[in-house]
Protein backbone atom coordinates (compact mmCIF):
# COMPACT_ATOMS: atom_id res chain seq x y z
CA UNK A 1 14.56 7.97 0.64
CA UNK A 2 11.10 10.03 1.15
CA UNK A 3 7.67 8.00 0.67
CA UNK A 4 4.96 10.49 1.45
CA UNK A 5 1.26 8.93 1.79
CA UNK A 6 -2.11 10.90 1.31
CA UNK A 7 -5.34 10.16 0.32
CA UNK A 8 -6.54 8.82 3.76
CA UNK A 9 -9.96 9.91 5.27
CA UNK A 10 -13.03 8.89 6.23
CA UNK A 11 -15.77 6.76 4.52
CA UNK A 12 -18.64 4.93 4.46
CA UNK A 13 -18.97 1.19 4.28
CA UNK A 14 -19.28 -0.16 0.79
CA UNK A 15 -17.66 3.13 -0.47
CA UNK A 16 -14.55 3.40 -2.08
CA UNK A 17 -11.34 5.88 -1.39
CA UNK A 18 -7.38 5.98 -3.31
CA UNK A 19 -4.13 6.40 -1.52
CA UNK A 20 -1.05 7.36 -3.25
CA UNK A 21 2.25 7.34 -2.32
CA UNK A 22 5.02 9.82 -3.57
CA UNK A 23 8.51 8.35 -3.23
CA UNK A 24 11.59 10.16 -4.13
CA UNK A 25 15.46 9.64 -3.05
CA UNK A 26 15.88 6.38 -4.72
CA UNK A 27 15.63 5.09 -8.60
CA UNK A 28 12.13 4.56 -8.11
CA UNK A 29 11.51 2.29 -11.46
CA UNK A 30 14.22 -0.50 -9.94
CA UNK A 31 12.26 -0.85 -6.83
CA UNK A 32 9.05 -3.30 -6.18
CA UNK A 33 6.81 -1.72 -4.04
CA UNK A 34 3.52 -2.42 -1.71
CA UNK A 35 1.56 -1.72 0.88
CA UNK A 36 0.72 -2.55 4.77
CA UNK A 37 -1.41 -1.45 7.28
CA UNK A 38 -1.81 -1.34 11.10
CA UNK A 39 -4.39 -1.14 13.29
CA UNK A 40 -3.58 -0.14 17.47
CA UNK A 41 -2.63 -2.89 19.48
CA UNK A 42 -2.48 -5.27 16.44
CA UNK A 43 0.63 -6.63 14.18
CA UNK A 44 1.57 -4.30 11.26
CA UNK A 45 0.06 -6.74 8.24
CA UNK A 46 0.96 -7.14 4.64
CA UNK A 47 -1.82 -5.69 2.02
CA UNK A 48 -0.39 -5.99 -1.32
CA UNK A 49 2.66 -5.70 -3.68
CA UNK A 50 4.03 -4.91 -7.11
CA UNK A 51 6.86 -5.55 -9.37
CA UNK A 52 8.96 -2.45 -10.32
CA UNK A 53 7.35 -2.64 -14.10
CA UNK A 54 3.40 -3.40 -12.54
CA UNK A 55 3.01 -6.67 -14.25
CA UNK A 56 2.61 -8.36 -11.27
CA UNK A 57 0.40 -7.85 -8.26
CA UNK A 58 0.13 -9.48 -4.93
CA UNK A 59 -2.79 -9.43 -2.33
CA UNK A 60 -3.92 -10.24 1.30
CA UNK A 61 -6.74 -12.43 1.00
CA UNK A 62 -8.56 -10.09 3.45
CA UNK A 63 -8.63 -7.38 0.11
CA UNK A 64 -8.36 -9.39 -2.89
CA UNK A 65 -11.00 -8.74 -5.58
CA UNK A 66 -11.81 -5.20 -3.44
CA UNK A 67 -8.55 -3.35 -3.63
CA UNK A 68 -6.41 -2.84 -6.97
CA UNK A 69 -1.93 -1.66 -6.56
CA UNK A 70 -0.78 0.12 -9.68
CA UNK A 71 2.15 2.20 -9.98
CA UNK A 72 3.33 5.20 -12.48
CA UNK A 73 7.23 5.31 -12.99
CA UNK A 74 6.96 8.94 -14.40
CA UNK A 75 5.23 10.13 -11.65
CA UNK A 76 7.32 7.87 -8.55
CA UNK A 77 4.04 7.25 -7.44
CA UNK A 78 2.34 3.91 -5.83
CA UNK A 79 -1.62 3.55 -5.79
CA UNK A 80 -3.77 1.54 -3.61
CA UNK A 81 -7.83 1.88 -4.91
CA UNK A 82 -10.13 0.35 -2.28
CA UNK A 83 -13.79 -0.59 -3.15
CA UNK A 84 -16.60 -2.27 -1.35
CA UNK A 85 -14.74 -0.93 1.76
CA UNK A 86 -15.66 -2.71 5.29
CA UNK A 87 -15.42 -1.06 9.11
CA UNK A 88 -12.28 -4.00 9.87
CA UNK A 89 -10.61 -2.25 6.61
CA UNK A 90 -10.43 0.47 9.20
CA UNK A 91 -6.18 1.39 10.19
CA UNK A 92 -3.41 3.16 9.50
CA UNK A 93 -2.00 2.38 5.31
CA UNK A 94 1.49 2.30 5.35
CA UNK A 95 3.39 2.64 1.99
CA UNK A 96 6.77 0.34 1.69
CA UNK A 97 9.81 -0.06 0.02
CA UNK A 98 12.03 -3.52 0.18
CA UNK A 99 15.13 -3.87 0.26
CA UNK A 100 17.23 -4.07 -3.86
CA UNK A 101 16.29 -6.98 -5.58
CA UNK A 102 12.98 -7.46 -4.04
CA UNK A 103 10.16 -9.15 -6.08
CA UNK A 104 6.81 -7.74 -6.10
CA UNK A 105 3.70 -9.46 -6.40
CA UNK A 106 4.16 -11.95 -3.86
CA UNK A 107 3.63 -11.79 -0.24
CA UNK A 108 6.03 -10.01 1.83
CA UNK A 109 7.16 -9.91 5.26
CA UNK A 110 7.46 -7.03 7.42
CA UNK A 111 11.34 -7.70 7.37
CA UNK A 112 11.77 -7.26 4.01
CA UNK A 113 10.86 -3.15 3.94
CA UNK A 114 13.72 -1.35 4.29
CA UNK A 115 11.41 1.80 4.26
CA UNK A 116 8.13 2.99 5.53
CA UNK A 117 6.38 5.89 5.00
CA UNK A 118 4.52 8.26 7.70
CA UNK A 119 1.08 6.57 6.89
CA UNK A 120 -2.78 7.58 6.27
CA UNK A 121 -5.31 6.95 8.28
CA UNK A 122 -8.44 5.22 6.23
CA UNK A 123 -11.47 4.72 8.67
CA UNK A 124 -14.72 3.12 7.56
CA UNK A 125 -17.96 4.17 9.01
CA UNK A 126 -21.51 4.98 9.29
């Protein structure tokens, strides 16, 4: 199993950026998958999820209504679009796969990922 992130970078507040993540290794249309991110010092922390067909989305409070998950099965690719960015947005995105069976869009422990992958750093700043 290979998720590769990119996308990362820097930007301003209020701006917007895109992260994908390229998985390969497993049957990627069986799999829900989501997102996390981590900033030094601080708890790895649960950003959003979706089901293995994208019907159904899950968010952190801190993001919903600024950051959209959507997925393409013919690509094996996972998308996190972030708008109206903020400076505590600021950390390391982490793309994640749960364990078989796993449903997206709800909220998911850090337990339930089976896989990570290297991360992106997004930073937000003037």
């Amino acid at each position: 199993v290979q998720l590769v992130e990119s996308g990362g970078g820097l930007v301003q507040p209020g701006g917007s950026l895109s992260v994908s993540c390229a998985a390969s290794g497993f049957l990627f249309s069986n799999y829900a998958m989501g997102w996390f991110r981590q900033v030094p010092g601080k708890e790895r922390e649960f950003v959003a999820s979706i089901s293995w067909s994208g019907g159904s989305t899950y968010y952190a409070e801190s993001v919903k209504g600024r950051f959209t998950i959507s997925r393409d099965n013919a690509r094996k690719t996972v998308y996190l679009q972030m708008n109206s960015l903020k400076p505590e947005d600021t950390a390391v995105y982490y793309c994640a796969r749960p364990g078989p069976g796993s449903i997206g869009g709800t909220y998911w422990y850090k337990a339930r990922i089976d896989y990570w992958g290297q991360g992106t750093q997004v930073t937000v700043s003037s």
